[in-house]
N, C-alpha and C. Protein backbone atom coordinates (compact mmCIF):
# COMPACT_ATOMS: atom_id res chain seq x y z
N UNK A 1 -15.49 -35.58 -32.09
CA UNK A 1 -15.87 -35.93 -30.74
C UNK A 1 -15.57 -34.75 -29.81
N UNK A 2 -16.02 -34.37 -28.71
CA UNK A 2 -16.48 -33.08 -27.92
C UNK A 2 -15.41 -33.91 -26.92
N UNK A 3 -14.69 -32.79 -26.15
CA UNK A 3 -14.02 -33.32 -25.00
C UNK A 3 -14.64 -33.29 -23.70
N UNK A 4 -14.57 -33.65 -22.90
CA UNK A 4 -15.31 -32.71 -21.72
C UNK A 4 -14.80 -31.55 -21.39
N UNK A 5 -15.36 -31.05 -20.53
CA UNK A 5 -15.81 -29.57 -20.08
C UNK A 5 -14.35 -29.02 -18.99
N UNK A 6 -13.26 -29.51 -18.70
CA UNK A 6 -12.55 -29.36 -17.74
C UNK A 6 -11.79 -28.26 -18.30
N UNK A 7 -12.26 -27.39 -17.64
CA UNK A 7 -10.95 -26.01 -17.47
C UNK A 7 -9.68 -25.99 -16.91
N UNK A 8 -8.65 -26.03 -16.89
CA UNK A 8 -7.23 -25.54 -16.29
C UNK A 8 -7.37 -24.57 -16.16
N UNK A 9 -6.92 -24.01 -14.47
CA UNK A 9 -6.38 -22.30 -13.99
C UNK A 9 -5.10 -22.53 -13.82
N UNK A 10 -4.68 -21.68 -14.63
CA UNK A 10 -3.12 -21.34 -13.94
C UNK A 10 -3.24 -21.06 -12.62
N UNK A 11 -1.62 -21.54 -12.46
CA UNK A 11 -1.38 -21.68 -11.16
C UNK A 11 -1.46 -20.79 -9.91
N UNK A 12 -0.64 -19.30 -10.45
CA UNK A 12 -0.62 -18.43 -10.23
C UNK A 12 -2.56 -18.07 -9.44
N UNK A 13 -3.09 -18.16 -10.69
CA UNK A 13 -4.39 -17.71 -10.10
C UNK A 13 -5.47 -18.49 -8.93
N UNK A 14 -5.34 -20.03 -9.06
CA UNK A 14 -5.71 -21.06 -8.33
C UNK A 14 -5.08 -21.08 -6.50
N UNK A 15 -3.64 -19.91 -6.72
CA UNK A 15 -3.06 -19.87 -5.24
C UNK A 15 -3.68 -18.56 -4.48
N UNK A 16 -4.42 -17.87 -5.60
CA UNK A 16 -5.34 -16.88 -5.21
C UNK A 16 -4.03 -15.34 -5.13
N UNK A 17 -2.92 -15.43 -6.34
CA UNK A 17 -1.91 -14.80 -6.09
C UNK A 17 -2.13 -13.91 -7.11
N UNK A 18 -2.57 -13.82 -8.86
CA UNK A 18 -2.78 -12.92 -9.58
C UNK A 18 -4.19 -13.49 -10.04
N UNK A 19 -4.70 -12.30 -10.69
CA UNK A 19 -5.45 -11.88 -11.79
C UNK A 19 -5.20 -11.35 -12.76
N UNK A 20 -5.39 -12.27 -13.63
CA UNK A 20 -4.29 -12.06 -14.37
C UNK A 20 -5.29 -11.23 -15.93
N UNK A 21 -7.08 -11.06 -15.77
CA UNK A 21 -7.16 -9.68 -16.35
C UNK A 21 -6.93 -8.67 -15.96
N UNK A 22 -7.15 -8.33 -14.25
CA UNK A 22 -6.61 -7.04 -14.07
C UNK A 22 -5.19 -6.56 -14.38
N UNK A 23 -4.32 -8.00 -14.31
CA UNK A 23 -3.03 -7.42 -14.42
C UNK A 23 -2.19 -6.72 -16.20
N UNK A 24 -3.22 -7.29 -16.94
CA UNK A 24 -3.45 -7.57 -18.15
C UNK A 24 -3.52 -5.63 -18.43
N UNK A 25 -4.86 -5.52 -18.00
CA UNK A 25 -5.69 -3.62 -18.27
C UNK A 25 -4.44 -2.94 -17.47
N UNK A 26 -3.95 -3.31 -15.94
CA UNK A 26 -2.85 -2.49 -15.47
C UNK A 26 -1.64 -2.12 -16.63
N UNK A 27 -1.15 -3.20 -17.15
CA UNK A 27 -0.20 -3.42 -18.22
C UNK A 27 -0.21 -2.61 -19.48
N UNK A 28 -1.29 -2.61 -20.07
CA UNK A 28 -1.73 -1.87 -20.83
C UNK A 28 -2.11 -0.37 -20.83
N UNK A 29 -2.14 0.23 -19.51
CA UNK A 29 -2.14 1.40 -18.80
C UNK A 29 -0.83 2.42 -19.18
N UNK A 30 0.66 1.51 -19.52
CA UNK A 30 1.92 2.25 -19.90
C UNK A 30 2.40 3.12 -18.91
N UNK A 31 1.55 3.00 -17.53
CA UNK A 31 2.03 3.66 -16.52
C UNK A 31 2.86 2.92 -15.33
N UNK A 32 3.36 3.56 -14.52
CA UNK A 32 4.24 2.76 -13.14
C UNK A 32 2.88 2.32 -12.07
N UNK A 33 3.00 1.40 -11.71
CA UNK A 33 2.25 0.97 -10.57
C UNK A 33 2.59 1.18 -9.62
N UNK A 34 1.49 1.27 -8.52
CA UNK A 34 1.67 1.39 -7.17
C UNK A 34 0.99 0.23 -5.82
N UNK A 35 1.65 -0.77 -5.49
CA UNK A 35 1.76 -2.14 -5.44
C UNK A 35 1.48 -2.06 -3.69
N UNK A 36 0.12 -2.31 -3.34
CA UNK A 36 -0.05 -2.42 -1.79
C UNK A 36 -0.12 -4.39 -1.35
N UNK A 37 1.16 -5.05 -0.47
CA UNK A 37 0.20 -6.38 -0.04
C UNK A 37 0.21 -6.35 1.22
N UNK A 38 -0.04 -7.74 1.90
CA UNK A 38 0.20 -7.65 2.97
C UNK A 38 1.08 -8.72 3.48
N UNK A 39 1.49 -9.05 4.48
CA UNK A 39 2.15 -10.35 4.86
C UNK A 39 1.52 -10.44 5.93
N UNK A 40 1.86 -11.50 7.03
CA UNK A 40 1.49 -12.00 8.55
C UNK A 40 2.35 -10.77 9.14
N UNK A 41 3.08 -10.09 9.02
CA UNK A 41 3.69 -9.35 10.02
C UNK A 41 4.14 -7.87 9.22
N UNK A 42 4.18 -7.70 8.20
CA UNK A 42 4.15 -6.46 7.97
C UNK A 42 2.95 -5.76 6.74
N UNK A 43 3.40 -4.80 6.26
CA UNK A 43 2.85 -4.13 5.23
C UNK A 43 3.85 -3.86 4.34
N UNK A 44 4.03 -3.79 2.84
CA UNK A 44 4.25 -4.00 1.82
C UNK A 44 3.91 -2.63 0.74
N UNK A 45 4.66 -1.58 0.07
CA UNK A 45 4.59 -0.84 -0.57
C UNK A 45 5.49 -0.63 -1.68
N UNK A 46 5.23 -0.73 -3.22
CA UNK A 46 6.23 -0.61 -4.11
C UNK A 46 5.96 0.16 -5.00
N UNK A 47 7.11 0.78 -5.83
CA UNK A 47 6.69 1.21 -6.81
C UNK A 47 7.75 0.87 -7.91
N UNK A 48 6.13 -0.12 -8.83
CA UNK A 48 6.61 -1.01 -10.00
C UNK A 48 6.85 -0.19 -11.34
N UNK A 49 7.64 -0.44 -12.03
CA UNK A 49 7.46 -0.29 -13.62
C UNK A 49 7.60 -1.68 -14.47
N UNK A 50 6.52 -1.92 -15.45
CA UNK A 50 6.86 -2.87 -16.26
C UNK A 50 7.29 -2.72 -17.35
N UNK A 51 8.17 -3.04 -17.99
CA UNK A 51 8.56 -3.22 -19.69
C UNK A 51 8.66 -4.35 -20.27
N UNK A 52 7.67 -4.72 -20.97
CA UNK A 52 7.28 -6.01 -21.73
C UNK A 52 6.86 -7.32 -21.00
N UNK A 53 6.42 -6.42 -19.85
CA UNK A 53 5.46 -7.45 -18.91
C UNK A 53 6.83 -8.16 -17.97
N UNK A 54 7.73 -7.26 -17.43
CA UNK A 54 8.59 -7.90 -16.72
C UNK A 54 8.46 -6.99 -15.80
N UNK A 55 7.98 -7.26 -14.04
CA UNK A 55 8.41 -5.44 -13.19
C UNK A 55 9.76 -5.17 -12.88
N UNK A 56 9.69 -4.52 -12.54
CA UNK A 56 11.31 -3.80 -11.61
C UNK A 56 10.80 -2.87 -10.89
N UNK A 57 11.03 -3.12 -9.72
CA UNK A 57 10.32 -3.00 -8.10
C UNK A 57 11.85 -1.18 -8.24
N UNK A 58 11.50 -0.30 -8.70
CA UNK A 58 12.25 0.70 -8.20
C UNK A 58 12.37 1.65 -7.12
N UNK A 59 11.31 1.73 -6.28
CA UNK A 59 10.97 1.93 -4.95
C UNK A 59 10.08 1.14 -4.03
N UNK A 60 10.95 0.54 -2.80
CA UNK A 60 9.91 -0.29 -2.15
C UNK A 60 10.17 -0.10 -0.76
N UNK A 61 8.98 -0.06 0.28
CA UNK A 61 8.93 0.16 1.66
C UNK A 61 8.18 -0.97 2.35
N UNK A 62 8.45 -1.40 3.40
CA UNK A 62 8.10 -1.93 4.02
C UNK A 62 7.51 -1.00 5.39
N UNK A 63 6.68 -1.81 5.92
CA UNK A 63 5.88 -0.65 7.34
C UNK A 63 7.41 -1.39 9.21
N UNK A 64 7.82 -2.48 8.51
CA UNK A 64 9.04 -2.29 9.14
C UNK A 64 10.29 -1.29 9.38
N UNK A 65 10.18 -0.33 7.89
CA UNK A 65 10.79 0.75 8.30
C UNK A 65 10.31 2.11 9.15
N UNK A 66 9.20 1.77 9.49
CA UNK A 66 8.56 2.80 10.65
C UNK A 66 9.32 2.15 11.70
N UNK A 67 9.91 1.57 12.22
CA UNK A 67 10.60 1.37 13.28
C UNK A 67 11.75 2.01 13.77
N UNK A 68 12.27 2.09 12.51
CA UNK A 68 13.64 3.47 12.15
C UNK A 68 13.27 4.79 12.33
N UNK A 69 11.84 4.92 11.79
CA UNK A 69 11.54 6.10 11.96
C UNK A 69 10.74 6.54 13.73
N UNK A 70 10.94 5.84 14.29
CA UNK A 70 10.30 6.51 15.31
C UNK A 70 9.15 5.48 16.17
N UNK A 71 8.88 4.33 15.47
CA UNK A 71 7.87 3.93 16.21
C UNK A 71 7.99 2.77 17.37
N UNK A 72 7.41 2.82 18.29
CA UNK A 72 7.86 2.48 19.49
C UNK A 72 7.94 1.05 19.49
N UNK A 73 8.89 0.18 19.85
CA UNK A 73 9.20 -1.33 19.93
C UNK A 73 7.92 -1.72 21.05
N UNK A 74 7.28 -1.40 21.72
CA UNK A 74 6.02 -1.94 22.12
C UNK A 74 4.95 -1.98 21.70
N UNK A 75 4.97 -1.60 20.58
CA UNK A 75 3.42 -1.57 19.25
C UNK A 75 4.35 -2.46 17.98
N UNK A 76 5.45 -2.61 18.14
CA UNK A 76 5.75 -3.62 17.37
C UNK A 76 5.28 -4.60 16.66
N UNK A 77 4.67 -5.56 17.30
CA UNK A 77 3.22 -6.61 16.74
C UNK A 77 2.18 -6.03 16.01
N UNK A 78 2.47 -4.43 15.89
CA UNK A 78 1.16 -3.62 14.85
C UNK A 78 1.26 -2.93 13.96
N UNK A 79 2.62 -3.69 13.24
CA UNK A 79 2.96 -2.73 11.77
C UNK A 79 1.91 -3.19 10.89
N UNK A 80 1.20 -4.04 11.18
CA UNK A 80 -0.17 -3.90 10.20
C UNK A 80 -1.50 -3.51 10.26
N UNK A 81 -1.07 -2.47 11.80
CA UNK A 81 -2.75 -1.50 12.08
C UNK A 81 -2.78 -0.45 10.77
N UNK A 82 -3.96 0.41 10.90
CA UNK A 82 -3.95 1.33 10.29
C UNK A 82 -3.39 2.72 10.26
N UNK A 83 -3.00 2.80 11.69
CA UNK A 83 -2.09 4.15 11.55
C UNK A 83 -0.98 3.63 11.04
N UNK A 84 -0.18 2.33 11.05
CA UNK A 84 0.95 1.67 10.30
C UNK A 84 0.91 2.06 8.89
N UNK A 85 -0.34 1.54 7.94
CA UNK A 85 -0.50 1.60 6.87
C UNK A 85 -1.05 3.44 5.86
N UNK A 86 -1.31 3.72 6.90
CA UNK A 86 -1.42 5.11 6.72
C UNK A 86 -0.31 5.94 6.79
N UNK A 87 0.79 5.57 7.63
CA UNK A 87 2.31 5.96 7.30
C UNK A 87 3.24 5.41 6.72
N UNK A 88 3.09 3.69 6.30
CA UNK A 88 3.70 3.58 5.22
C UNK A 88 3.35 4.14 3.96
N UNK A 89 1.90 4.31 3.58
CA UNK A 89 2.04 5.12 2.30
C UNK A 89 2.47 6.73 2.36
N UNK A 90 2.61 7.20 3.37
CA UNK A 90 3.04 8.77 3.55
C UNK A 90 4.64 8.61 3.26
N UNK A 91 4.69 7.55 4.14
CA UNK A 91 6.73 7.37 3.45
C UNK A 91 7.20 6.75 2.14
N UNK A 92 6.45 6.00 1.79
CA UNK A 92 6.41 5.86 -0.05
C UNK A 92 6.16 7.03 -0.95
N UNK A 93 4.89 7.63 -0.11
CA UNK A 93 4.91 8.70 -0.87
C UNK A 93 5.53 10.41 -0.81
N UNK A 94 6.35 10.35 -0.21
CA UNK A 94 7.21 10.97 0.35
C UNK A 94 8.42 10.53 -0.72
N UNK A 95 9.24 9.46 -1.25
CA UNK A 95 10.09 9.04 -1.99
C UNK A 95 9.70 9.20 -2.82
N UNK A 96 8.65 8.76 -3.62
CA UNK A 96 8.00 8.99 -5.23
C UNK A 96 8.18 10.58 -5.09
N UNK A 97 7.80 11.70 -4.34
CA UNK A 97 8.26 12.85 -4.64
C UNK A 97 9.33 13.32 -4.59
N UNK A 98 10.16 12.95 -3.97
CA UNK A 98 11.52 13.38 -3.29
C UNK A 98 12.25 12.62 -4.93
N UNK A 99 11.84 11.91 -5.51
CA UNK A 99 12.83 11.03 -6.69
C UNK A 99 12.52 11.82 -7.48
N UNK A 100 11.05 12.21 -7.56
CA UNK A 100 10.54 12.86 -9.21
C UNK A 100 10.15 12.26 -10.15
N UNK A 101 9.20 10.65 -9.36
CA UNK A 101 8.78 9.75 -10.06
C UNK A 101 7.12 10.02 -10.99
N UNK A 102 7.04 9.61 -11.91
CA UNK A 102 5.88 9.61 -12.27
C UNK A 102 4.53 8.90 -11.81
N UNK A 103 3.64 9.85 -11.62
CA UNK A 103 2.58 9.43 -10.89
C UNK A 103 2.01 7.89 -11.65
N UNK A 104 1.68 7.35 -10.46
CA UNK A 104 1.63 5.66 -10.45
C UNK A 104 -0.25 5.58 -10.50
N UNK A 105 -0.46 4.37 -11.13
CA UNK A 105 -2.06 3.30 -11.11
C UNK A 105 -2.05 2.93 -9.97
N UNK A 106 -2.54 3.00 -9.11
CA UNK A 106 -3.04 1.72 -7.96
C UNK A 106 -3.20 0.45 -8.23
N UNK A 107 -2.35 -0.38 -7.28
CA UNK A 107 -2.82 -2.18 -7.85
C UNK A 107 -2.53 -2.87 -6.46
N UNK A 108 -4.26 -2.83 -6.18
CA UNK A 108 -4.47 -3.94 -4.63
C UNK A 108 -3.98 -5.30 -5.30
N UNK A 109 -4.42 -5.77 -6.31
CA UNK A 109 -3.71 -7.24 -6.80
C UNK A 109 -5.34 -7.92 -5.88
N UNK A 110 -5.04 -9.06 -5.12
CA UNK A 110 -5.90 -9.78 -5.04
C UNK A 110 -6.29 -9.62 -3.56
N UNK A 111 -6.14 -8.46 -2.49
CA UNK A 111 -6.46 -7.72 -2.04
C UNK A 111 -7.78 -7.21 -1.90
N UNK A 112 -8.87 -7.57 -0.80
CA UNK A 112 -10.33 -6.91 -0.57
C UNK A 112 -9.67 -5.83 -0.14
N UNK A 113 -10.88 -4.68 -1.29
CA UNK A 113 -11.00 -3.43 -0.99
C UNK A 113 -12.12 -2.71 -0.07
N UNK A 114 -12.34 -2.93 0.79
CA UNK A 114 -13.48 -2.63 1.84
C UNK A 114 -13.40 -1.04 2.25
N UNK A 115 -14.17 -0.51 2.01
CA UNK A 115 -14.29 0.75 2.40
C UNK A 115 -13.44 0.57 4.04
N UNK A 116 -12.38 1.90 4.67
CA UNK A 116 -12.41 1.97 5.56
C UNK A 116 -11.41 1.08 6.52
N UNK A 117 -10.50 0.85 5.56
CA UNK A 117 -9.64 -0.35 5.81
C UNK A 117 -8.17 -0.27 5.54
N UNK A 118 -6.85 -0.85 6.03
CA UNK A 118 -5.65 -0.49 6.03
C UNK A 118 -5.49 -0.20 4.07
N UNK A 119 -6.15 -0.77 3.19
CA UNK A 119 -6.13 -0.22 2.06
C UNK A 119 -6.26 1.19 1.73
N UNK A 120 -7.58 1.71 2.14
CA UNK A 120 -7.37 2.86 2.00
C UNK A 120 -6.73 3.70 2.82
N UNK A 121 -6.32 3.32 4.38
CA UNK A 121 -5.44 4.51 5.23
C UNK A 121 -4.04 4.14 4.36
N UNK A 122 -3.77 3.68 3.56
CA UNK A 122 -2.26 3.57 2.89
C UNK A 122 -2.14 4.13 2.05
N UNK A 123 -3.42 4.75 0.98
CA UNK A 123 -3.38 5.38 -0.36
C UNK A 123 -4.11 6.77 0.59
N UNK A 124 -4.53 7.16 1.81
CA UNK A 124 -4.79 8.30 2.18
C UNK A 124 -3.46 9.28 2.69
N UNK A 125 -1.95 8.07 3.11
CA UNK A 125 -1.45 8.24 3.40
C UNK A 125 -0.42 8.20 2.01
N UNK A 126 -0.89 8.29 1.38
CA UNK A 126 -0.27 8.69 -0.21
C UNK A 126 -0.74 10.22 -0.69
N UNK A 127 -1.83 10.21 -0.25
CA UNK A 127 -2.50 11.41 -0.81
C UNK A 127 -2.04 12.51 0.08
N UNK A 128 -1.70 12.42 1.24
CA UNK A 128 -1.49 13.57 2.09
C UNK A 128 0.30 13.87 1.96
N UNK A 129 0.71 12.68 0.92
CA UNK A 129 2.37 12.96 1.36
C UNK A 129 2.15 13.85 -0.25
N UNK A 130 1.30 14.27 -1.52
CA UNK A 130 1.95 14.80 -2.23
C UNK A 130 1.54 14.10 -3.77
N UNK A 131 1.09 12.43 -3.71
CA UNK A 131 0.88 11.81 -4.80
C UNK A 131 -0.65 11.84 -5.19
N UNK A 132 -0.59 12.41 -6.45
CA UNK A 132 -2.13 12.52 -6.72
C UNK A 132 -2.78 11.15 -6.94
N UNK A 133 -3.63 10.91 -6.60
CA UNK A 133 -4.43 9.57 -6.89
C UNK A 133 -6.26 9.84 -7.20
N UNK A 134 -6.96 9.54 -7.66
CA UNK A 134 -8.37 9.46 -7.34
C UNK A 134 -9.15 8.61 -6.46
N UNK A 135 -9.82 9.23 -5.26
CA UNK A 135 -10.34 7.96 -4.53
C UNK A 135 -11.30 8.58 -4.04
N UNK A 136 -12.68 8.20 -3.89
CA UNK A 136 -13.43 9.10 -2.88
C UNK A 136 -13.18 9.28 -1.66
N UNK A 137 -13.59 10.14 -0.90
CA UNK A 137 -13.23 10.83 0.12
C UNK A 137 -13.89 9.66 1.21
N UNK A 138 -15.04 9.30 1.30
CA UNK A 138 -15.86 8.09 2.43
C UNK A 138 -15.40 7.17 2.42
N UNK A 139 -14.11 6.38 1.36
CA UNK A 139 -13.87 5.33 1.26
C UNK A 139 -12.51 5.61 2.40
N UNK A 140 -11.93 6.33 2.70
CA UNK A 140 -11.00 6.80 3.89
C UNK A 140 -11.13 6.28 5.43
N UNK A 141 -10.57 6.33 6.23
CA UNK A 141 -10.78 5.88 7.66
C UNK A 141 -10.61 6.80 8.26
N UNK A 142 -11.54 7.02 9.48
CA UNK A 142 -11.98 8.22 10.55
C UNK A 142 -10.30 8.58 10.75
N UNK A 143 -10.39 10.00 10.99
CA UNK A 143 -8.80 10.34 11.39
C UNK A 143 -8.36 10.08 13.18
N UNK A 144 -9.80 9.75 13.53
CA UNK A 144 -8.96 9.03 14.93
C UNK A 144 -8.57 7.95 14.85
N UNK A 145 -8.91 6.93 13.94
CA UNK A 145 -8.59 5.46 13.34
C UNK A 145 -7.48 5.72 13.03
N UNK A 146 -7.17 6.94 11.82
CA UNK A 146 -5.96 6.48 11.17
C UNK A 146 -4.68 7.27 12.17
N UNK A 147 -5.08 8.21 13.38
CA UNK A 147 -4.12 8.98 14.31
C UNK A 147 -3.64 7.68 15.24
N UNK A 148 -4.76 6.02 15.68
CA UNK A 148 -4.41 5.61 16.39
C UNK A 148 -5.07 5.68 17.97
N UNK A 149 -6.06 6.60 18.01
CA UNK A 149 -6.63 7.11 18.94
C UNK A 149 -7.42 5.39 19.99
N UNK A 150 -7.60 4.49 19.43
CA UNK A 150 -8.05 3.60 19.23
C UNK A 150 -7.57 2.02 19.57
N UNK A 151 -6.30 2.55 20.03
CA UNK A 151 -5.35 1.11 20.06
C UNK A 151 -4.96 1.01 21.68
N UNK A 152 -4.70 0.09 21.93
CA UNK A 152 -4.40 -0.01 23.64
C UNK A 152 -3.93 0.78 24.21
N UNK A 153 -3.05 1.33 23.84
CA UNK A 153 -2.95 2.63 24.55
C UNK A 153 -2.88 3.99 23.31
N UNK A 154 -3.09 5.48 23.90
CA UNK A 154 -3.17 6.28 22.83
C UNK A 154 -1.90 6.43 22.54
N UNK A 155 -2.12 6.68 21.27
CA UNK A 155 -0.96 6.00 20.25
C UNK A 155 -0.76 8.14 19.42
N UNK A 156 -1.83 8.47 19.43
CA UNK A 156 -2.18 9.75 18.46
C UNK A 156 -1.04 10.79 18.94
N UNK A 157 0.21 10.94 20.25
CA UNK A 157 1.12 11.78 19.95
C UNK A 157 2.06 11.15 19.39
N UNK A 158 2.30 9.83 19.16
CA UNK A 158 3.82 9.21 19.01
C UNK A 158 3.51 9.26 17.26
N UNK A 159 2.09 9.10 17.01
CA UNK A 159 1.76 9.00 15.19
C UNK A 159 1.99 10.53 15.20
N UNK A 160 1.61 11.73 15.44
CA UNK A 160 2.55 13.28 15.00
C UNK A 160 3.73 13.08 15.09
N UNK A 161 4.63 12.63 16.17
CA UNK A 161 5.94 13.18 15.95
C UNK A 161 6.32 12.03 15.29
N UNK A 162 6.33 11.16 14.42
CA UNK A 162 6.60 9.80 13.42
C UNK A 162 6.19 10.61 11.78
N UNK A 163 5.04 11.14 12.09
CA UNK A 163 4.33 11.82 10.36
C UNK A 163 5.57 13.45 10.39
N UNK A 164 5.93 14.04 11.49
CA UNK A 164 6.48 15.40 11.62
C UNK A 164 8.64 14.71 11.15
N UNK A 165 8.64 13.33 11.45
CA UNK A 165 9.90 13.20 11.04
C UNK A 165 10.22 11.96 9.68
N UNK A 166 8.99 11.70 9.16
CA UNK A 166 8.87 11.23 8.08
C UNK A 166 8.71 12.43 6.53
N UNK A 167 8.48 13.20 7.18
CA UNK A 167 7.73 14.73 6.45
C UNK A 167 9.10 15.66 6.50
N UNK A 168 10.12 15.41 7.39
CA UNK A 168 11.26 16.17 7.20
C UNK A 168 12.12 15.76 6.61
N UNK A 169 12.20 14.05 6.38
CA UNK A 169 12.94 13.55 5.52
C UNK A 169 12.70 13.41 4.04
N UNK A 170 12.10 14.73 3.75
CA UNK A 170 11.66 14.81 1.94
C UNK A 170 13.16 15.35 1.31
C-alpha cells in the first residue's frame, strides 16, 4: 500500500534559518567560513571553522563595535546602513589578517543576495581590508553609498576618520 505524499521539513529549514544543501557543499569545502547575518539592530560577522560538522565561531564582530571605534551615537539607529556594513567587514577583515587566519568561503546562509546591497558593501569591505575573495566588481555599491554620502546628514568625513582608525588598529 502507497502512503500519501506528505513531506516533513526540518525544522531548522521551515523557520527559514538553514539550508541545509548549501550548508552541506560549504562543509565539504574543508575550508573556514565567513558568516554575514543580520538582526533588527545590528550586523553580524564571523569567522567559522567546522570539524565534523560542529562550528566554532573563532572570530566574531558585530557592527556594534563601530561605536568603539569612532562612530557617532547620533547615527546609532544605523549600524545596519551600508557604510555600517562596509566597515564591519573592513574590521573583520582587518583581524583575519592581523591573526594569520586562513582565507575563508563566503556563507550569506539564507540571506538575499541582491546586487548592491549591505551584502556586498560587507565583503567589499573585506576586500579592501586585505582578504582575498572572488566577487564581481558591479555587484559592489557606488562609493558614495558605501562613504555615506547619502544619509541625513553627510556622513563621508566621520566614515574616513572611522576606516583611517580601524586601519591603524592592524
Amino acid at each position: 500500500m502507497k502512503k500519501a505524499g506528505i513531506k516533513t521539513v526540518k525544522k531548522r529549514r521551515h523557520e527559514c534559518k538553514t539550508n541545509y544543501s548549501k550548508r552541506l557543499k560549504l562543509l565539504k569545502g574543508n575550508r573556514p567560513r565567513l558568516v554575514f547575518r543580520k538582526t533588527n539592530q545590528y550586523l553580524i560577522g564571523q569567522y567559522v571553522v567546522s570539524v565534523a560538522a560542529q562550528d566554532k565561531v573563532e572570530i566574531g564582530i558585530t557592527s556594534k563595535y563601530l561605536l568603539k571605534n569612532g562612530w557617532p551615537e547620533e547615527f546609532s539607529g544605523s549600524l545596519k546602513s551600508i557604510p555600517a556594513a562596509y566597515l564591519t567587514g573592513y574590521l573583520l577583515g582587518n583581524k583575519i589578517i592581523s591573526n594569520k587566519k586562513e582565507t575563508p568561503i563566503v556563507d550569506f546562509g539564507m540571506t538575499r543576495t541582491d546586487h548592491k546591497t549591505k551584502v556586498f558593501a560587507f565583503l567589499k569591505g573585506l576586500i579592501d581590508s586585505g582578504v582575498e575573495t572572488d566577487c564581481p566588481e558591479e555587484a559592489f555599491p557606488e562609493k558614495e553609498r558605501i562613504e555615506g554620502k547619502f544619509m541625513k546628514k553627510d556622513f563621508s568625513e566621520t566614515f574616513k576618520k572611522i576606516k583611517e582608525k580601524i586601519g591603524e588598529s592592524k
